[in-house]
C-alpha atoms as a PDB file:
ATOM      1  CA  UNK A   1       0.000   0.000   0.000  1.00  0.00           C
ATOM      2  CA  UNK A   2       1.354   3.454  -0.928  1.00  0.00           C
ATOM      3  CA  UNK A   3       1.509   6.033   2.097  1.00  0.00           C
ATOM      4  CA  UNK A   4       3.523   9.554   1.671  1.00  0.00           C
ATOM      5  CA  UNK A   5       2.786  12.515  -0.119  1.00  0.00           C
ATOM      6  CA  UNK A   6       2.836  12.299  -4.309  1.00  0.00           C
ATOM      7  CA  UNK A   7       1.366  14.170  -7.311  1.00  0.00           C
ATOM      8  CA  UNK A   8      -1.152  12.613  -9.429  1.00  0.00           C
ATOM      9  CA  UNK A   9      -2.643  13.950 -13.097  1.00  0.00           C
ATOM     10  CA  UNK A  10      -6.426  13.706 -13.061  1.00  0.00           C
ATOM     11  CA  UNK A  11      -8.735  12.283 -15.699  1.00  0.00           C
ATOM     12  CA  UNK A  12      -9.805  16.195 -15.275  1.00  0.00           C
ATOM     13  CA  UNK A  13      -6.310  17.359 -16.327  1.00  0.00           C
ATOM     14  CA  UNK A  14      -5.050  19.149 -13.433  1.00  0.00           C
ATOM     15  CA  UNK A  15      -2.993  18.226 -11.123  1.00  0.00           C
ATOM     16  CA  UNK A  16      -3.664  17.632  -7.520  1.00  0.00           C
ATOM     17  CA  UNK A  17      -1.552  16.419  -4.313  1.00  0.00           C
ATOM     18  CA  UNK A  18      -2.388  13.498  -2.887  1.00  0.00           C
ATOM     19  CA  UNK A  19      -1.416  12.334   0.848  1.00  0.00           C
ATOM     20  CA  UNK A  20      -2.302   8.844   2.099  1.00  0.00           C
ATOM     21  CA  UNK A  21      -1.872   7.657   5.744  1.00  0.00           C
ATOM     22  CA  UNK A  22      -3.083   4.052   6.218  1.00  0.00           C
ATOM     23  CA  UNK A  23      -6.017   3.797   3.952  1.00  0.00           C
ATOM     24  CA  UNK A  24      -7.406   7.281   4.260  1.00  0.00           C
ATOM     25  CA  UNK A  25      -6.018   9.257   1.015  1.00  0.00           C
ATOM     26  CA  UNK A  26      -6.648  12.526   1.033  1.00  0.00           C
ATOM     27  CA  UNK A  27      -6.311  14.954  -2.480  1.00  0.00           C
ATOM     28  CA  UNK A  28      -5.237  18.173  -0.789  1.00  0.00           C
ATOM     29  CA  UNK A  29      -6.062  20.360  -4.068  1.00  0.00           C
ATOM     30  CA  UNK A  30     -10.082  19.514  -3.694  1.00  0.00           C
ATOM     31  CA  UNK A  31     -10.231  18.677  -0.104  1.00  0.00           C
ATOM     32  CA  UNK A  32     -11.830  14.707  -0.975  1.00  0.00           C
ATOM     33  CA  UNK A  33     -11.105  12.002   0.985  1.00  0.00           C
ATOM     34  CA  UNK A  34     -10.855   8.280  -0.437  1.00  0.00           C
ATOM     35  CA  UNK A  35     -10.750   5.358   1.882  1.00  0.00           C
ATOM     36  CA  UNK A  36      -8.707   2.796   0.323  1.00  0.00           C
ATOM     37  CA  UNK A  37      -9.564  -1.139   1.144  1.00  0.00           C
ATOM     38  CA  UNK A  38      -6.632  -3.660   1.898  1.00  0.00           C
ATOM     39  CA  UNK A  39      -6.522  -6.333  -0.958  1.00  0.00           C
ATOM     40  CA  UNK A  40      -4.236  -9.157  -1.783  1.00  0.00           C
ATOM     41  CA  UNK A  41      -4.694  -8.315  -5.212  1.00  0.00           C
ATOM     42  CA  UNK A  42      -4.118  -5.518  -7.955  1.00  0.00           C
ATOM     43  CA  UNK A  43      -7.523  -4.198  -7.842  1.00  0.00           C
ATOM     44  CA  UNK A  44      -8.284  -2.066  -4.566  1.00  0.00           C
ATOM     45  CA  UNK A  45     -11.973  -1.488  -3.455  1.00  0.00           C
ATOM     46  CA  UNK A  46     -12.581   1.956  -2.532  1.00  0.00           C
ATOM     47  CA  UNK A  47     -15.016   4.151  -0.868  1.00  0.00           C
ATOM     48  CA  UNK A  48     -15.063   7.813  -1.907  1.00  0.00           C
ATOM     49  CA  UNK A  49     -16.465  11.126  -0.087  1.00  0.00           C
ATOM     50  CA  UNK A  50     -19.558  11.336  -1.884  1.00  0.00           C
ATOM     51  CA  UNK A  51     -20.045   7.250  -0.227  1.00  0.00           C
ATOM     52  CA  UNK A  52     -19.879   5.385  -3.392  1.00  0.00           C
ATOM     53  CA  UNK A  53     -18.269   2.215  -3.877  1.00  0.00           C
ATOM     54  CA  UNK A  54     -15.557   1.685  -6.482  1.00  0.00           C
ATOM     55  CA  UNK A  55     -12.402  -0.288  -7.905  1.00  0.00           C
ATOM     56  CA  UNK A  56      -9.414   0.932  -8.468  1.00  0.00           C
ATOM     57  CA  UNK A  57      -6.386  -0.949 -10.445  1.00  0.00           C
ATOM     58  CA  UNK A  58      -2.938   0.567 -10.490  1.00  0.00           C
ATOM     59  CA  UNK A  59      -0.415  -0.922 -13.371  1.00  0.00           C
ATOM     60  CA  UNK A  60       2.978   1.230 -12.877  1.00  0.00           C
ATOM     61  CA  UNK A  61       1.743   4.512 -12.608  1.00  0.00           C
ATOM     62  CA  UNK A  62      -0.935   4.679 -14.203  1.00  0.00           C
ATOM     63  CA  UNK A  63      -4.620   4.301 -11.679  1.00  0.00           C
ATOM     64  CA  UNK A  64      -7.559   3.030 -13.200  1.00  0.00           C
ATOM     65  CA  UNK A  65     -11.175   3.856 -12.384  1.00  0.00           C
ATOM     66  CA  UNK A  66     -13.106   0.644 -13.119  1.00  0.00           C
ATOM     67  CA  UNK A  67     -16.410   2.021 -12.510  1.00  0.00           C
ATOM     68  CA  UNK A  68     -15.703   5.592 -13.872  1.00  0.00           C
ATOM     69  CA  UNK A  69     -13.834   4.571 -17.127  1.00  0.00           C
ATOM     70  CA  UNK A  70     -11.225   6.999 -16.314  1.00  0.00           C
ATOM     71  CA  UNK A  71      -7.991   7.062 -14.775  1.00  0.00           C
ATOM     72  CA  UNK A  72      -4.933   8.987 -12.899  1.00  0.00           C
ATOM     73  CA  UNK A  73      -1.277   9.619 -13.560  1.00  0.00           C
ATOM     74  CA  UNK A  74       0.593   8.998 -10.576  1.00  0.00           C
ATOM     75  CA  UNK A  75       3.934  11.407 -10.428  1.00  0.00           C
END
């Protein structure tokens, strides 16, 4: 699981800050908060501040948003 500070490209274009401690991760450009499940796997279930469920997949650094057809670049 990734903890520590790191910038991430949006499907939105911009760029935002991420910081993750345990399996809160907090985006510090729009305030959100994402709680990030524990999985043996590549795909992560999440649970986002708006309290929908999703799944996440991260392949190098590149994060994909199952449910939301998008995805993040990870800096």
């Amino acid at each position: 699981m990734d903890t520590g500070f790191r910038s991430v490209i949006g499907s939105d274009g911009a760029m935002h800050l991420e910081h993750q401690v345990g399996t809160i991760r907090f985006d510090l450009a729009s305030g959100q908060m994402t709680q990030v499940l524990p999985s043996p796997s590549g795909m992560r279930s999440v649970i986002r501040s708006n309290g929908s469920f999703g799944l996440e997949q991260t392949i190098g650094n590149m994060r994909f948003n199952i449910e939301q057809g998008s995805y993040d670049l990870l800096l």
